[in-house]
C-alpha atoms as a PDB file:
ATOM      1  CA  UNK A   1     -13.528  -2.223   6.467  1.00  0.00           C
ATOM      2  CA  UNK A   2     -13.406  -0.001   9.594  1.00  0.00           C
ATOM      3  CA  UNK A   3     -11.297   3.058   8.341  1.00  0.00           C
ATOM      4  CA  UNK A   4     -11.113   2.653   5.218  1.00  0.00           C
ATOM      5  CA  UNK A   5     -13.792   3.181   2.029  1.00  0.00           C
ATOM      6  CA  UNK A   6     -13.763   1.087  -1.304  1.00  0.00           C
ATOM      7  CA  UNK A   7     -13.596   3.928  -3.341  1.00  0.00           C
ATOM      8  CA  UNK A   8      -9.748   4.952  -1.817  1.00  0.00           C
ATOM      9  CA  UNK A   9      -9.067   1.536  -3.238  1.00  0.00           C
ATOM     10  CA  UNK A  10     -10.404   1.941  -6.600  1.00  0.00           C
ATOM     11  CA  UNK A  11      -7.864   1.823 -10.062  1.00  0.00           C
ATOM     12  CA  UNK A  12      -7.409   5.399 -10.981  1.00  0.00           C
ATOM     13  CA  UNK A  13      -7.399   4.401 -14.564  1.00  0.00           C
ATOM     14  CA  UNK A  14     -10.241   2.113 -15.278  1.00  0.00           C
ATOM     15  CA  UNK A  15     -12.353   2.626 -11.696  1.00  0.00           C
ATOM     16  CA  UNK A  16     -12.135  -1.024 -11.057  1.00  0.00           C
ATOM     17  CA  UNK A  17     -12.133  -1.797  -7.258  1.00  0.00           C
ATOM     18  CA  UNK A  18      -9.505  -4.811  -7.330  1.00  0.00           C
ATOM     19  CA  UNK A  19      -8.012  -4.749  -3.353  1.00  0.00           C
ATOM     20  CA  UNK A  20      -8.116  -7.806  -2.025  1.00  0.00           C
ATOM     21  CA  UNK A  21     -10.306  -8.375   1.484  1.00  0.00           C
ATOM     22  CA  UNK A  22      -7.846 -10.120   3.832  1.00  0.00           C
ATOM     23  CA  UNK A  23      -5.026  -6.776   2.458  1.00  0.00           C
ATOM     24  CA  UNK A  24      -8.174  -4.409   3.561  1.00  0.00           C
ATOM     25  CA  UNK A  25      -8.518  -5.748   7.269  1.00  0.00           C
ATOM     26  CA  UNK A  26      -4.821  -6.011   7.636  1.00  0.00           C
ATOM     27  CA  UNK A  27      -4.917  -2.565   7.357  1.00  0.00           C
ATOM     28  CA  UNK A  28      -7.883  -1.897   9.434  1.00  0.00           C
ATOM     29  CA  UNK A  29      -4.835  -3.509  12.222  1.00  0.00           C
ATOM     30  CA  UNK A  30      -2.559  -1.447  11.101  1.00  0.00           C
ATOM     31  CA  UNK A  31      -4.792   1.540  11.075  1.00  0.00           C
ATOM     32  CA  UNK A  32      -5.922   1.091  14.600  1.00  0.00           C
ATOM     33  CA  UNK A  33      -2.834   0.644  16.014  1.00  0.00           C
ATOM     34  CA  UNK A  34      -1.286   3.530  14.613  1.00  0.00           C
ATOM     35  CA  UNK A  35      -3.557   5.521  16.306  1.00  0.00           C
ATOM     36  CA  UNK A  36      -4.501   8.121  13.340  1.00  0.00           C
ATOM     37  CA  UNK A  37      -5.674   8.518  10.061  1.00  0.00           C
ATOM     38  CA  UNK A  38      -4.336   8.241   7.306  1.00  0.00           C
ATOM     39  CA  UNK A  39      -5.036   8.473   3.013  1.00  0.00           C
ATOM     40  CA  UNK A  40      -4.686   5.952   0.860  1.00  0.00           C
ATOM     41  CA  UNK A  41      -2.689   7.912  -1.867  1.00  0.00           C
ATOM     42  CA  UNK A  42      -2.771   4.435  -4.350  1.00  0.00           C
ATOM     43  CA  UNK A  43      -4.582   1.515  -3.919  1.00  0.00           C
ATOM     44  CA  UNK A  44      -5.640  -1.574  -6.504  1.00  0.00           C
ATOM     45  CA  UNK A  45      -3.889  -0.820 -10.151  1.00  0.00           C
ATOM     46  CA  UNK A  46      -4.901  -2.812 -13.202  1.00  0.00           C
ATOM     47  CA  UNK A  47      -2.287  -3.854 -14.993  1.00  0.00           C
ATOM     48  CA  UNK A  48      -3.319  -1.634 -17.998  1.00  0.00           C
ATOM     49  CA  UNK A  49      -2.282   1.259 -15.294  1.00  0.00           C
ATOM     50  CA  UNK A  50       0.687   3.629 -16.897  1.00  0.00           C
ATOM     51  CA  UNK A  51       2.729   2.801 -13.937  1.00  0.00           C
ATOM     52  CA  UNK A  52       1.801  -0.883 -13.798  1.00  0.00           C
ATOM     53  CA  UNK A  53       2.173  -1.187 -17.606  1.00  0.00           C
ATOM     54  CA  UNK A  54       5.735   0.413 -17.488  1.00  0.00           C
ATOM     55  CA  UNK A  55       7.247  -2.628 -15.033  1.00  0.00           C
ATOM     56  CA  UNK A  56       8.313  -5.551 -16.906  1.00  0.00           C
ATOM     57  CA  UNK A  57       5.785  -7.535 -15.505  1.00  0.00           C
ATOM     58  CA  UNK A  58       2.154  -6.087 -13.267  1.00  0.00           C
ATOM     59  CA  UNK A  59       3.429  -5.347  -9.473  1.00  0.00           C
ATOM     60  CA  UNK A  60       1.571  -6.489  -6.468  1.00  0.00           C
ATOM     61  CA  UNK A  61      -0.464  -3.262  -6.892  1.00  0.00           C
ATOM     62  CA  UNK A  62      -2.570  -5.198  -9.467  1.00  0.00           C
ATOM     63  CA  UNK A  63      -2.857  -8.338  -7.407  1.00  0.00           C
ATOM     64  CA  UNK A  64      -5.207  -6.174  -4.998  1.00  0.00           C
ATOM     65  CA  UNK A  65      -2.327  -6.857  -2.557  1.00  0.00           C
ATOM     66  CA  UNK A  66      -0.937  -3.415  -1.934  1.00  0.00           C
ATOM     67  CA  UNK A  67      -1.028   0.130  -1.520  1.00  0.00           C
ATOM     68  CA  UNK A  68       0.473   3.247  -0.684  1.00  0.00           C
ATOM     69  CA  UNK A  69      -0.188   5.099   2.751  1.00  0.00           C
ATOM     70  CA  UNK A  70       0.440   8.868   2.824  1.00  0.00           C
ATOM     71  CA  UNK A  71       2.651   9.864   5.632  1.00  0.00           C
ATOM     72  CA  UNK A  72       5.266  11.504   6.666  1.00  0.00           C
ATOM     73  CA  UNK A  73       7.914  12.025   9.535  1.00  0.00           C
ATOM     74  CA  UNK A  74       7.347  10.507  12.666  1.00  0.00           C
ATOM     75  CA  UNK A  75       3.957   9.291  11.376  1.00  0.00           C
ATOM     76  CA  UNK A  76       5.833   7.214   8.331  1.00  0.00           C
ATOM     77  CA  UNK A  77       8.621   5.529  10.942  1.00  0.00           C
ATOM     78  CA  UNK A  78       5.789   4.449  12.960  1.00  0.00           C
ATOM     79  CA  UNK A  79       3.384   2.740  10.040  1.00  0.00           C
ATOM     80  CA  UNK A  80       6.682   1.048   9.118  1.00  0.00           C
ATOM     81  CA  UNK A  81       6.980   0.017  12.775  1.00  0.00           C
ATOM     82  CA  UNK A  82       3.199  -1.003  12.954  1.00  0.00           C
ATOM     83  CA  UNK A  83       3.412  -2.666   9.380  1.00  0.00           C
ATOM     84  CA  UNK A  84       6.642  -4.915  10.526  1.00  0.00           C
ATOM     85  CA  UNK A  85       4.635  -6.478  13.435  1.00  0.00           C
ATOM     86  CA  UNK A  86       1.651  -7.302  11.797  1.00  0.00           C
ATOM     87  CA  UNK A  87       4.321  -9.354   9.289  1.00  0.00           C
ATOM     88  CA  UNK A  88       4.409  -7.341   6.336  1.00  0.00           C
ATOM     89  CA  UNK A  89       7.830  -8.223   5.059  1.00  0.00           C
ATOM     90  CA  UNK A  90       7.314  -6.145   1.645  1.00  0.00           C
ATOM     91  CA  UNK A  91       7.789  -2.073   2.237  1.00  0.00           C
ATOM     92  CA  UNK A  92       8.826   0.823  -0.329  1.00  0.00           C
ATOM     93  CA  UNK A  93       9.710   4.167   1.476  1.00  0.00           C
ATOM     94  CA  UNK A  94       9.542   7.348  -0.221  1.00  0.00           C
ATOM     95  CA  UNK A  95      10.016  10.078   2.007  1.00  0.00           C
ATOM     96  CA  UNK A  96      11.623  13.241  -0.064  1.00  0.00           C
ATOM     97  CA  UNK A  97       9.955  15.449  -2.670  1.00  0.00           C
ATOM     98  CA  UNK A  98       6.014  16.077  -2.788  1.00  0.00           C
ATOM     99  CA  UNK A  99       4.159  12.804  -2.848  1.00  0.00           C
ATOM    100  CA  UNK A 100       5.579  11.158   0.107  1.00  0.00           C
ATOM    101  CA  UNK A 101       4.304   7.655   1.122  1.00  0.00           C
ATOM    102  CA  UNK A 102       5.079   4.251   2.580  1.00  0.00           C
ATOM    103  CA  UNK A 103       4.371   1.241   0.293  1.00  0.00           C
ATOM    104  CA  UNK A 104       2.959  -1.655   1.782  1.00  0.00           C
ATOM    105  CA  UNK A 105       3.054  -5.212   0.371  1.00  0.00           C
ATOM    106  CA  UNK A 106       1.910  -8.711   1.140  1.00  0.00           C
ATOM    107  CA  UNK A 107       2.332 -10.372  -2.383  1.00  0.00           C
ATOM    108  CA  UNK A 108       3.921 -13.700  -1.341  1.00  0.00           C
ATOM    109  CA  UNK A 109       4.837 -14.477  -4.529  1.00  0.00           C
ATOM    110  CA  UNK A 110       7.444 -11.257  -4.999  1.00  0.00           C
ATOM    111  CA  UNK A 111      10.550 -11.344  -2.926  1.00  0.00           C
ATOM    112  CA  UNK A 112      10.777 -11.229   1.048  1.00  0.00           C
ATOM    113  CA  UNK A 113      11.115 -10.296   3.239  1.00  0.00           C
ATOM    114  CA  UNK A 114      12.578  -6.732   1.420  1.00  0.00           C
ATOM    115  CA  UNK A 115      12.493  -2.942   1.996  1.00  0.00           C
ATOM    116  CA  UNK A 116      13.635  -0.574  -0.695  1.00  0.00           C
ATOM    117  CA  UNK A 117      13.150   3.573  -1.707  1.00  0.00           C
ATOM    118  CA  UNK A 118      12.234   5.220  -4.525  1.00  0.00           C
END
């Protein structure tokens, strides 16, 4: 990885690193394109996670095949913009309240292409 460490990847409830490698350099792409930093505000999940163990089923979060990108504004539309053209057809947008983010997604096995908010 370029711009990113493992340890912004890591499971903040075991400390397992689970991302997956080809979901890391997509968003070295990403990353570089956009033109400035940005945090990784959630990253790999295992599926003992409270949030993962609350969905009826683990969420691509514990496939090591997404994560959540803290922006907002301007900076959000245009990770969304940057995300769309390197073919990531799975995005969440939350954008009101404190912890702002964009989710982004490549689980093939969920449903695309899709964009929802929280």
């Amino acid at each position: 990885m370029k711009y990113f460490h493992d340890d912004e990847f890591v499971c903040q409830h075991c400390g397992k690193i689970g991302i997956e490698d080809r979901f890391t350099a997509l968003l070295d792409k990403i990353r570089e394109d956009a033109g400035f930093p940005f945090l990784i505000s959630s990253g790999y999940r295992c599926a003992e996670h409270p949030i993962e163990k609350a969905k009826s089923k683990p969420g691509s979060h514990s496939m090591g095949l997404a994560c959540d990108v803290a922006v907002t504004g301007e900076q959000a539309l245009k990770v969304v913009e940057i995300a769309l053209k390197h073919g990531i057809k799975r995005i969440g947008v939350n954008q009101k309240g404190r912890s702002r983010f964009i989710h982004l997604d490549i689980a093939d096995s969920l449903p695309q292409p899709t964009i929802w908010s929280y």
